[in-house]
Protein backbone atom coordinates (compact mmCIF):
# COMPACT_ATOMS: atom_id res chain seq x y z
CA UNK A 1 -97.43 18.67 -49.70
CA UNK A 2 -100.75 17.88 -47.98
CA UNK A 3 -101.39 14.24 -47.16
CA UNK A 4 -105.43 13.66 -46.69
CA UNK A 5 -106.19 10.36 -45.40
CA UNK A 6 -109.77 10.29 -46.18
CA UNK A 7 -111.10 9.80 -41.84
CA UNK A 8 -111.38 11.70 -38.95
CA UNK A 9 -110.66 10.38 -35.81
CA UNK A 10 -113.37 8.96 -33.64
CA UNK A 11 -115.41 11.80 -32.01
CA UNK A 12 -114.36 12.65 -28.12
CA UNK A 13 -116.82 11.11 -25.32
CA UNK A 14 -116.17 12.56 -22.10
CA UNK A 15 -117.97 11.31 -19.77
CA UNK A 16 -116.59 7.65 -21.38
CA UNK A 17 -113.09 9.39 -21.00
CA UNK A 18 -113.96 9.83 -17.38
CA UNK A 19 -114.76 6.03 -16.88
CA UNK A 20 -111.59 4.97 -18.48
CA UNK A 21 -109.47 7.62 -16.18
CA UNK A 22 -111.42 6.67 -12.65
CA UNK A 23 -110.30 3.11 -13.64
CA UNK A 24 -106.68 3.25 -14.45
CA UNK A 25 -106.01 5.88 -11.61
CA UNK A 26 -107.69 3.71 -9.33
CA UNK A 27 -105.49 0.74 -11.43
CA UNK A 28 -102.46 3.16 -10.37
CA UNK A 29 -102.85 2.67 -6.48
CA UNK A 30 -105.26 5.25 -6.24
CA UNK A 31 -108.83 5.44 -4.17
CA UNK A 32 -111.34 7.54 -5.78
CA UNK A 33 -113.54 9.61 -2.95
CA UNK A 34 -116.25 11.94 -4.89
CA UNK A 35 -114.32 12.76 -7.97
CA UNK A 36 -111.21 13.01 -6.37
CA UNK A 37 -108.00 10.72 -6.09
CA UNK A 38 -105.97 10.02 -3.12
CA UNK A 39 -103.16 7.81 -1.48
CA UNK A 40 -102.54 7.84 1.87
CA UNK A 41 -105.18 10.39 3.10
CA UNK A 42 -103.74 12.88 0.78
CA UNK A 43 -105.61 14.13 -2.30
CA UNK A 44 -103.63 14.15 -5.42
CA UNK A 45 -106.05 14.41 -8.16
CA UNK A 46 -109.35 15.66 -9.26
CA UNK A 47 -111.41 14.77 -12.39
CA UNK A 48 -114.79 16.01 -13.57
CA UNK A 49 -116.77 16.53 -16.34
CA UNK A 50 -117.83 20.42 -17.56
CA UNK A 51 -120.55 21.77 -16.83
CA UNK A 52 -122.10 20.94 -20.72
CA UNK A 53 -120.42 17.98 -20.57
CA UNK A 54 -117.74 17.82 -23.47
CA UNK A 55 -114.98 17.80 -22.00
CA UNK A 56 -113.10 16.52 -19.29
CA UNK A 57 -111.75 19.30 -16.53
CA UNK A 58 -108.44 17.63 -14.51
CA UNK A 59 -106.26 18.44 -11.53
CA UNK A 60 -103.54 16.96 -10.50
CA UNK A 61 -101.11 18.67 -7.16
CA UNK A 62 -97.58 20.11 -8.11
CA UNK A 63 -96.56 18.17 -4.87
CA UNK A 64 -98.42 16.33 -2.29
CA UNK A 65 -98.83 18.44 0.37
CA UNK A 66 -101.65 19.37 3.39
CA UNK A 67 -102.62 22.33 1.71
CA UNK A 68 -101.59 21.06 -2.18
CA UNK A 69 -101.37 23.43 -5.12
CA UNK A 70 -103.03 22.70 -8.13
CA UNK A 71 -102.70 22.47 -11.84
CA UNK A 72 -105.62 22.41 -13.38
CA UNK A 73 -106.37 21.27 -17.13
CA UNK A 74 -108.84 20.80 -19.60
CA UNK A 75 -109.16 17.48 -21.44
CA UNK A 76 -110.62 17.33 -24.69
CA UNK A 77 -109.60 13.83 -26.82
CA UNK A 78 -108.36 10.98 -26.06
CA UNK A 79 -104.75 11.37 -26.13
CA UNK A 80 -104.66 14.33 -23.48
CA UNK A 81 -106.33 11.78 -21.04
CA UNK A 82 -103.54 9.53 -21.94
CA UNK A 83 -100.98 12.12 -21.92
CA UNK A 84 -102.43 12.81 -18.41
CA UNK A 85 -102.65 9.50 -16.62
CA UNK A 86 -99.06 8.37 -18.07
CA UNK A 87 -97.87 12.07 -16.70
CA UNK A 88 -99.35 11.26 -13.15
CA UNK A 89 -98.41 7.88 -13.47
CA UNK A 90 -94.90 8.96 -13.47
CA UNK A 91 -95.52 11.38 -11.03
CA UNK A 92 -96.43 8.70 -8.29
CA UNK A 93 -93.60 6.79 -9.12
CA UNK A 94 -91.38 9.94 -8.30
CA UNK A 95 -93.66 10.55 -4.94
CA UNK A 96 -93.00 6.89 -4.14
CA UNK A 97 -89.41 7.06 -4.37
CA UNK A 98 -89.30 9.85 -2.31
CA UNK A 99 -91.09 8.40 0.93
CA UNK A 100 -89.50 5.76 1.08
């Protein structure tokens, strides 16, 4: 059984997206140096728009590190970026814990 609710949901606008994300990573404890994200001198995240300017392209470091490895992803609605920010959220908590 289908269930057709009659709406779609609000069409995705990145470079709005990336407004929202700069502000709650820098909300998270972050500072935000040319697109990227860092704490302590150490760069853990990366955000951008594409090159047409659809979507939003991500990166965010498996660990921090001097030479970090990244994950990159491609963001395009509004609950990735959520997904995203709540997933690197958690992941400075877990960074946190650990230098102390």
């Amino acid at each position: 059984m289908s269930e057709e609710w009659g709406f779609a949901p609000p069409p995705f606008k990145a470079d709005e997206a990336l407004q929202r994300l700069r502000r709650e990573l820098r909300e998270a404890g972050l500072t935000e140096r040319e697109g990227r994200f860092e704490r302590k001198a150490q760069v853990l995240a990366r955000a951008a728009l594409s090159d047409d300017g659809a979507v939003l392209r991500v990166a965010v470091v498996k660990k921090p590190a001097r030479t970090p490895e990244w994950q990159e992803l491609t963001l395009k609605d509004a609950a990735q970026v959520r997904a995203f920010v709540t997933d690197l959220k958690r992941k400075l908590t877990q960074w946190s814990d650990r230098d102390d």
